[in-house]
Protein backbone atom coordinates (compact mmCIF):
# COMPACT_ATOMS: atom_id res chain seq x y z
CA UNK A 1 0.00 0.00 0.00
CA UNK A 2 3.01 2.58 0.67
CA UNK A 3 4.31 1.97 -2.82
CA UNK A 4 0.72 3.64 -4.39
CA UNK A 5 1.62 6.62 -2.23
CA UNK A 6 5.22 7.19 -4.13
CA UNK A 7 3.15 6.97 -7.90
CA UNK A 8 2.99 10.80 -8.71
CA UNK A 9 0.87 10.42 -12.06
CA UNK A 10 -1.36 7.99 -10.11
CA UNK A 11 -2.01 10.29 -7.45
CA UNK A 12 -2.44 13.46 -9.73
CA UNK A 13 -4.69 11.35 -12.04
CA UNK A 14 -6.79 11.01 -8.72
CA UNK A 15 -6.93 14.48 -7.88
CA UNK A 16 -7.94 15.15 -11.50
CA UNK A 17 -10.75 13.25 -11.58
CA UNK A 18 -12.55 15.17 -8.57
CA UNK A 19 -11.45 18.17 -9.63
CA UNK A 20 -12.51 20.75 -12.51
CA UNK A 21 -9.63 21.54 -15.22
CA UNK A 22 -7.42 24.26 -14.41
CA UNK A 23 -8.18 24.14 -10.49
CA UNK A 24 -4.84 21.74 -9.47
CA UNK A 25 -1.40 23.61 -9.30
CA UNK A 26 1.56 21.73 -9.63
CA UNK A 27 4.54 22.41 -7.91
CA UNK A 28 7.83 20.46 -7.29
CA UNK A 29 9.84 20.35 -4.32
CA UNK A 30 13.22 21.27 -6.81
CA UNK A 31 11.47 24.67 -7.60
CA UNK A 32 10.26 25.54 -3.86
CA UNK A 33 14.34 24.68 -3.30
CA UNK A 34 15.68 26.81 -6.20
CA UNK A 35 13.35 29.76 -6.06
CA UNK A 36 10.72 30.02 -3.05
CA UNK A 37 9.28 33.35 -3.22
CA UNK A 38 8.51 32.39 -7.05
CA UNK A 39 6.22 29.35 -5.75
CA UNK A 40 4.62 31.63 -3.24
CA UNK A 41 3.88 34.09 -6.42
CA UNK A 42 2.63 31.44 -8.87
CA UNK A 43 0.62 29.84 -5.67
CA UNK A 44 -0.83 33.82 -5.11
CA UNK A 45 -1.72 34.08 -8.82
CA UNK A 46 -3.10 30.47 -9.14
CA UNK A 47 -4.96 31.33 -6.11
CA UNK A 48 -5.86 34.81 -7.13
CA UNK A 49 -5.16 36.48 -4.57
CA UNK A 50 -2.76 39.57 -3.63
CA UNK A 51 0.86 38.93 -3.99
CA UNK A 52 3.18 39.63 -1.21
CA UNK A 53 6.72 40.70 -1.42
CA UNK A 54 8.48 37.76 0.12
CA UNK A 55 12.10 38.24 1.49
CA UNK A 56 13.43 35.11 0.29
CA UNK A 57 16.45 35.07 3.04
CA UNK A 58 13.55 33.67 5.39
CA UNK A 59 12.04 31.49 2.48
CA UNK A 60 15.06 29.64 2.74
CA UNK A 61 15.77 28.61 5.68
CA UNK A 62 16.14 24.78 6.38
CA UNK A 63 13.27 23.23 8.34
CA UNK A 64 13.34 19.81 9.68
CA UNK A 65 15.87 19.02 7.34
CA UNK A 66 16.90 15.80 6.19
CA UNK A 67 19.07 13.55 4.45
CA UNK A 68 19.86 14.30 0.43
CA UNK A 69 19.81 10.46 -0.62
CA UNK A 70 16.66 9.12 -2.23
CA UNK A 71 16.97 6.21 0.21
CA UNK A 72 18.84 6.74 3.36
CA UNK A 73 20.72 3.89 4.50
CA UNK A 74 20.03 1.24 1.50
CA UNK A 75 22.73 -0.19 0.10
CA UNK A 76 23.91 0.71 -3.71
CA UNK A 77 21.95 -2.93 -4.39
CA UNK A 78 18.63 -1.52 -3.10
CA UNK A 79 18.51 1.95 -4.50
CA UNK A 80 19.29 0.69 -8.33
CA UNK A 81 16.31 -1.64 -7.94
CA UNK A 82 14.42 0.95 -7.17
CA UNK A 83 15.11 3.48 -9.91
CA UNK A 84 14.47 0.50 -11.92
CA UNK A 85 10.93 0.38 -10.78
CA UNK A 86 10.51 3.88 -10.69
CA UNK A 87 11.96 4.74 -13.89
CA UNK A 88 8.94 3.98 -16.15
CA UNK A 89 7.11 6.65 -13.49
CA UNK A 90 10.25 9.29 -14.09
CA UNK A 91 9.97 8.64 -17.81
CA UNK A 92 5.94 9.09 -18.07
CA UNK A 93 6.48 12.25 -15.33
CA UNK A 94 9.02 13.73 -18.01
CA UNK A 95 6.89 13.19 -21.17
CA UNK A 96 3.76 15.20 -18.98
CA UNK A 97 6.05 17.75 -17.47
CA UNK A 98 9.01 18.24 -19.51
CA UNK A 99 12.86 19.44 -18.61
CA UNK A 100 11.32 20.88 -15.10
CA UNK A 101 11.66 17.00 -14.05
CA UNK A 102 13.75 15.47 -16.86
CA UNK A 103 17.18 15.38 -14.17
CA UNK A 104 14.85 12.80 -12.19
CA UNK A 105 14.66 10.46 -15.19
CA UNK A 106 18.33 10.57 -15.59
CA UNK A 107 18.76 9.82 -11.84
CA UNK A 108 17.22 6.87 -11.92
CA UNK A 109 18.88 5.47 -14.93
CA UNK A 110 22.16 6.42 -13.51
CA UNK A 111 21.31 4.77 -10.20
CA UNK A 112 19.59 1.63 -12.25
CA UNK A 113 22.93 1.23 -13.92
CA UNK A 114 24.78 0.61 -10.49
């Protein structure tokens, strides 16, 4: 059962079904990372309401902070078999959302190569 939580386009496709076109915003963790106070704007606009000017010093500040690796404390062994399982997800995620995600595809074939 935890494996159906990790299926993005499963989950999405879920959402989508209760909800009316154009009322889901997508966001990814790499561009809350990369540019914060731009996901609070495009979260204000989606949302329509009144964008704030965010100081992005505070945006950025780690929180609860954890480890970088996909899978923490799996061996090499573990974490290529599961890029191979998750790779036709990374692939499918790339074809829907383009470039944004396309550096999780080739993570996964890099790691199902090990």
């Amino acid at each position: 059962a935890n494996v159906l939580r990790t299926d993005y386009l499963r989950t999405l496709g879920i959402w989508e079904r209760h909800l009316e076109p154009g009322r889901l915003l997508v966001l990814f963790h790499d561009d809350i990372a990369s540019d914060p106070a731009g996901v609070l704007s495009r979260t204000c606009q989606f949302l329509e309401i009144a964008a704030h000017a965010f100081d992005g010093r505070h945006l950025r500040a780690a929180v609860n902070a954890g480890a970088v690796d996909a899978a923490p404390g799996a061996t090499a062994a573990v974490q290529a078999e599961l890029a191979r399982r998750w790779l036709p997800m990374m692939e499918a995620l790339e074809y829907r959302f383009g470039m944004r995600v396309r550096h999780w595809r080739l993570a996964a074939e890099a790691r199902a190569r090990d």
